[in-house]
N, C-alpha and C. Protein backbone atom coordinates (compact mmCIF):
# COMPACT_ATOMS: atom_id res chain seq x y z
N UNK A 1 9.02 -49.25 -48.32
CA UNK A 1 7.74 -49.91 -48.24
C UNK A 1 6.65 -48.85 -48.38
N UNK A 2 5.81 -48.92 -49.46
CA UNK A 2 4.43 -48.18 -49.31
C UNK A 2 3.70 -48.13 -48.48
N UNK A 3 2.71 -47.16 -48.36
CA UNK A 3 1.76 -47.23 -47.42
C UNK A 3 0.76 -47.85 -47.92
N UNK A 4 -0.64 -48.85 -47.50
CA UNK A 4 -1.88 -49.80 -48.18
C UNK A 4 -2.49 -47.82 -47.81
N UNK A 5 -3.46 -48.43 -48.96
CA UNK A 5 -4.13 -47.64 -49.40
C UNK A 5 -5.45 -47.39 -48.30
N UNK A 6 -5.87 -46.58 -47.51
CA UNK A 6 -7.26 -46.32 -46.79
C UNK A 6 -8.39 -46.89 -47.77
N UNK A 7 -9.36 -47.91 -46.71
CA UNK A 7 -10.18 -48.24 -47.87
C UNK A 7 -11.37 -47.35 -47.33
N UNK A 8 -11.95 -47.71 -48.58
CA UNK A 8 -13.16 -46.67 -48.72
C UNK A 8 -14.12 -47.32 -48.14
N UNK A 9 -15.21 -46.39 -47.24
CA UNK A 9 -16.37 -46.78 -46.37
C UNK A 9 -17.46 -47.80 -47.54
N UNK A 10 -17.98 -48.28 -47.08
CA UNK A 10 -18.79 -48.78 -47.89
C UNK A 10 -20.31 -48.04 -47.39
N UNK A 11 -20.34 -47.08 -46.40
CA UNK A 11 -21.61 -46.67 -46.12
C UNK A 11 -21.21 -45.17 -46.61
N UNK A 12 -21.99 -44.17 -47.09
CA UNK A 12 -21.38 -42.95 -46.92
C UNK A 12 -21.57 -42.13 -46.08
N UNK A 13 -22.51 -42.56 -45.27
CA UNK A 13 -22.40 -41.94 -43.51
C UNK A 13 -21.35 -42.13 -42.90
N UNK A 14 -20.42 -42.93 -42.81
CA UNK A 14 -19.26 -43.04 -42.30
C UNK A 14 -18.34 -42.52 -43.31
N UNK A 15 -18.55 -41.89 -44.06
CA UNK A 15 -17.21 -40.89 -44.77
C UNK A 15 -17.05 -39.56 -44.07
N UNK A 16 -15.60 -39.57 -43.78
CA UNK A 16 -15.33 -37.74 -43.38
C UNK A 16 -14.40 -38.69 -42.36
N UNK A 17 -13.53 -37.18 -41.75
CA UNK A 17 -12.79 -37.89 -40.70
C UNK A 17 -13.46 -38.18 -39.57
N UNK A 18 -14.80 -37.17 -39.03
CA UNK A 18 -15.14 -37.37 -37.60
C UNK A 18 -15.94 -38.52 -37.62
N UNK A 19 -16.24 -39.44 -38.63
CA UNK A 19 -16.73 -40.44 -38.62
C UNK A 19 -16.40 -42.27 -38.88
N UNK A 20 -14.96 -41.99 -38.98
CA UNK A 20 -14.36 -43.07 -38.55
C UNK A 20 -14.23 -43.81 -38.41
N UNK A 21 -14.66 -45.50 -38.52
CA UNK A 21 -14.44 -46.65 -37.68
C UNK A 21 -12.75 -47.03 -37.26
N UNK A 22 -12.08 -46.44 -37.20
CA UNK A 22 -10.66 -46.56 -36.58
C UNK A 22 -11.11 -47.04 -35.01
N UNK A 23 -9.92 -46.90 -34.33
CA UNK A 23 -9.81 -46.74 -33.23
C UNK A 23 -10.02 -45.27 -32.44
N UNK A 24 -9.41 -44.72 -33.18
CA UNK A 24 -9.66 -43.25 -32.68
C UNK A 24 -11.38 -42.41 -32.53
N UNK A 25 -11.71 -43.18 -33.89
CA UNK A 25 -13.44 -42.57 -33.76
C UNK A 25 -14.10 -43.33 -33.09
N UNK A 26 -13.89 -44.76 -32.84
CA UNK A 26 -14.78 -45.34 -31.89
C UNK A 26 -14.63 -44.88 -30.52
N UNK A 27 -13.56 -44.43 -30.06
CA UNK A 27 -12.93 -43.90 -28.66
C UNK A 27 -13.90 -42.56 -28.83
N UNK A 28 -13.95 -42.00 -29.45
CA UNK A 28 -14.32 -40.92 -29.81
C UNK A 28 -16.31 -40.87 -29.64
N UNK A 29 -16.81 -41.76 -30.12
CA UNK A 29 -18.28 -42.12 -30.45
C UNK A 29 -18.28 -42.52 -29.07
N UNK A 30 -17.66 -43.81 -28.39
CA UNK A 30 -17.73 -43.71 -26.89
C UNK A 30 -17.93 -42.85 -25.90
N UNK A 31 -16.82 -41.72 -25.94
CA UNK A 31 -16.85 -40.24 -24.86
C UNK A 31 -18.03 -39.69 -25.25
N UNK A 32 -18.28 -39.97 -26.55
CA UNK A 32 -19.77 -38.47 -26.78
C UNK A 32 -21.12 -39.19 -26.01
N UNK A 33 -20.99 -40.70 -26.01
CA UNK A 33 -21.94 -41.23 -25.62
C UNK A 33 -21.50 -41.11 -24.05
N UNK A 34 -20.79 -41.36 -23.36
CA UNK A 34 -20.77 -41.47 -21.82
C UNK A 34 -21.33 -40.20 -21.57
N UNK A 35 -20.64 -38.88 -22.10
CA UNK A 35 -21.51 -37.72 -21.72
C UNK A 35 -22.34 -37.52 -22.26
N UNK A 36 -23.20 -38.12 -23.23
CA UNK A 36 -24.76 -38.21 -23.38
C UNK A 36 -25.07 -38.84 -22.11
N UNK A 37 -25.02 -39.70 -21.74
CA UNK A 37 -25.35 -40.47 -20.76
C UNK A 37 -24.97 -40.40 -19.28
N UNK A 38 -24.21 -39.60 -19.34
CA UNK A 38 -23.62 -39.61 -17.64
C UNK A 38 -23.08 -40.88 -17.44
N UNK A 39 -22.43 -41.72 -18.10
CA UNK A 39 -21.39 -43.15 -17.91
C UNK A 39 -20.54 -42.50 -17.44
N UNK A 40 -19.61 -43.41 -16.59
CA UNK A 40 -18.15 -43.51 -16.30
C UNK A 40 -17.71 -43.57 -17.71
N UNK A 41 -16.08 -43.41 -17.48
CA UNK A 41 -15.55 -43.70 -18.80
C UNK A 41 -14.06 -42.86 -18.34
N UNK A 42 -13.06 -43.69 -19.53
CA UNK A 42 -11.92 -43.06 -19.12
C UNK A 42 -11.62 -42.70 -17.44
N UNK A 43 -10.50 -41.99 -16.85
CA UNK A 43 -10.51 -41.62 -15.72
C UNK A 43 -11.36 -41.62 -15.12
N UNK A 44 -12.74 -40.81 -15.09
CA UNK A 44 -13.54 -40.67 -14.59
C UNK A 44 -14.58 -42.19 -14.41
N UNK A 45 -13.54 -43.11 -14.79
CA UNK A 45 -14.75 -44.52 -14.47
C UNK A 45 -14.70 -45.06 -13.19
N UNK A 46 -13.68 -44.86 -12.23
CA UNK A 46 -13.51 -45.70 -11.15
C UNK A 46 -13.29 -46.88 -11.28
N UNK A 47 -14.02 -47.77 -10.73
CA UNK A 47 -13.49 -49.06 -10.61
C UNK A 47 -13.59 -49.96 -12.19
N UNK A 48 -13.29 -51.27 -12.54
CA UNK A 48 -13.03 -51.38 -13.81
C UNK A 48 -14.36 -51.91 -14.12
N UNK A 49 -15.32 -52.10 -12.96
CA UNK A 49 -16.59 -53.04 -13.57
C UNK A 49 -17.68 -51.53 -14.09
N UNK A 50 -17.63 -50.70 -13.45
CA UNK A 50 -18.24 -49.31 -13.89
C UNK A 50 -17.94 -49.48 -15.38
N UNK A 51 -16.91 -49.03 -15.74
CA UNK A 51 -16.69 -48.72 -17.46
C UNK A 51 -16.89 -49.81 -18.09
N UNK A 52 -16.88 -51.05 -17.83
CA UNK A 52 -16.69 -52.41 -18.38
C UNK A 52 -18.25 -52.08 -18.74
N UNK A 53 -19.36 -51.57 -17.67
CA UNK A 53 -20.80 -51.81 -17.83
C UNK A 53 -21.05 -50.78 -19.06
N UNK A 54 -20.26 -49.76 -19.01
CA UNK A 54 -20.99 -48.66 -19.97
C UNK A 54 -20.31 -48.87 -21.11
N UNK A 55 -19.11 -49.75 -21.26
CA UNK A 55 -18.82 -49.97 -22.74
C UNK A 55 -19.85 -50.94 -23.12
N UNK A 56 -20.12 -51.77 -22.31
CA UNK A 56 -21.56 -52.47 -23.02
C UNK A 56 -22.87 -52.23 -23.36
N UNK A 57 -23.16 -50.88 -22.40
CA UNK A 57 -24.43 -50.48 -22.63
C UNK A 57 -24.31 -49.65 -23.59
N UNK A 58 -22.87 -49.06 -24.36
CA UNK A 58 -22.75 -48.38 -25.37
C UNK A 58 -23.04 -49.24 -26.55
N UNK A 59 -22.56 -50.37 -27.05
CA UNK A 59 -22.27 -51.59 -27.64
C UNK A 59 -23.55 -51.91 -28.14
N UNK A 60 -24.33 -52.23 -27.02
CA UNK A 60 -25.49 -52.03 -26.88
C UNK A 60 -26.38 -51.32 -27.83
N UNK A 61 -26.44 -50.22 -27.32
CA UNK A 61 -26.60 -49.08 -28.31
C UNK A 61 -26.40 -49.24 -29.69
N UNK A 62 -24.98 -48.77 -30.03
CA UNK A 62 -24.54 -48.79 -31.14
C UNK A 62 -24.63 -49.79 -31.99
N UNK A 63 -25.35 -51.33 -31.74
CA UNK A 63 -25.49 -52.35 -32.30
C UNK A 63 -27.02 -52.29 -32.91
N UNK A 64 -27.91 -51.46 -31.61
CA UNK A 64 -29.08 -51.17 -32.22
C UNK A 64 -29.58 -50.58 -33.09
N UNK A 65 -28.46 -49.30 -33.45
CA UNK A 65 -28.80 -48.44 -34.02
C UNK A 65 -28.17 -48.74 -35.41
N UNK A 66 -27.25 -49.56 -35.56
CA UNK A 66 -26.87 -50.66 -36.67
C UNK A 66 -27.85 -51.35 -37.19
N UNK A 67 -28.82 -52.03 -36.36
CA UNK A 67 -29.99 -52.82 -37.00
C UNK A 67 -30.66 -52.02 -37.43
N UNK A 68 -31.10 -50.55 -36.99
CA UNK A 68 -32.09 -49.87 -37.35
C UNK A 68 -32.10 -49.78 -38.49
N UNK A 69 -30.67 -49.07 -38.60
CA UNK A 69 -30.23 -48.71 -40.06
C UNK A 69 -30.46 -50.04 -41.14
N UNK A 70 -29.74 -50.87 -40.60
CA UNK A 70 -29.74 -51.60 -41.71
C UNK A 70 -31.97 -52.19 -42.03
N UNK A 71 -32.07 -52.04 -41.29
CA UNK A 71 -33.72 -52.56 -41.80
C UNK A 71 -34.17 -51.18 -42.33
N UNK A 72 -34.02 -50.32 -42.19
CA UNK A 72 -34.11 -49.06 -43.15
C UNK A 72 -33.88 -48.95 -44.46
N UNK A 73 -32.84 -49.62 -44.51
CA UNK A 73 -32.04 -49.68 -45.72
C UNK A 73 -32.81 -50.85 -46.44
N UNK A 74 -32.94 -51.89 -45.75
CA UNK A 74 -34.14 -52.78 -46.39
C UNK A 74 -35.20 -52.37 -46.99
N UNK A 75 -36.00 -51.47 -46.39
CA UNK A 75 -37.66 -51.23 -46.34
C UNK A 75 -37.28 -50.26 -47.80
């Protein structure tokens, strides 16, 4: 059985490996943001509603900065 072929980003900001949308780079874009931020996260989250909050306030984030872009890309 072959392997499917990696598809290609359709943005070219997201080309390269450290940029990712896998699983691995979003895990990845997460940690850089908790320690931007001083979030829990991973081990260091404690209880499950702590990390539950900062994956959203990441989400958050990262959704905004999605719109930005994309109305950028508009203008």
């Amino acid at each position: 059985m072959s392997t499917p072929a990696r598809p290609k980003p359709s943005d070219p900001e997201w080309d390269g490996d450290d940029r990712d949308l896998d699983a691995v780079g979003l895990a990845a874009h997460f940690a850089e943001y908790a320690r931007r931020t001083s979030r829990p996260a991973g081990d260091d989250a404690g209880r499950d509603g702590d990390q539950r909050r900062a994956i959203g306030a990441w989400l958050d984030e990262l959704i905004a900065e999605l719109e930005r872009d994309a109305g950028d890309a508009r203008s």
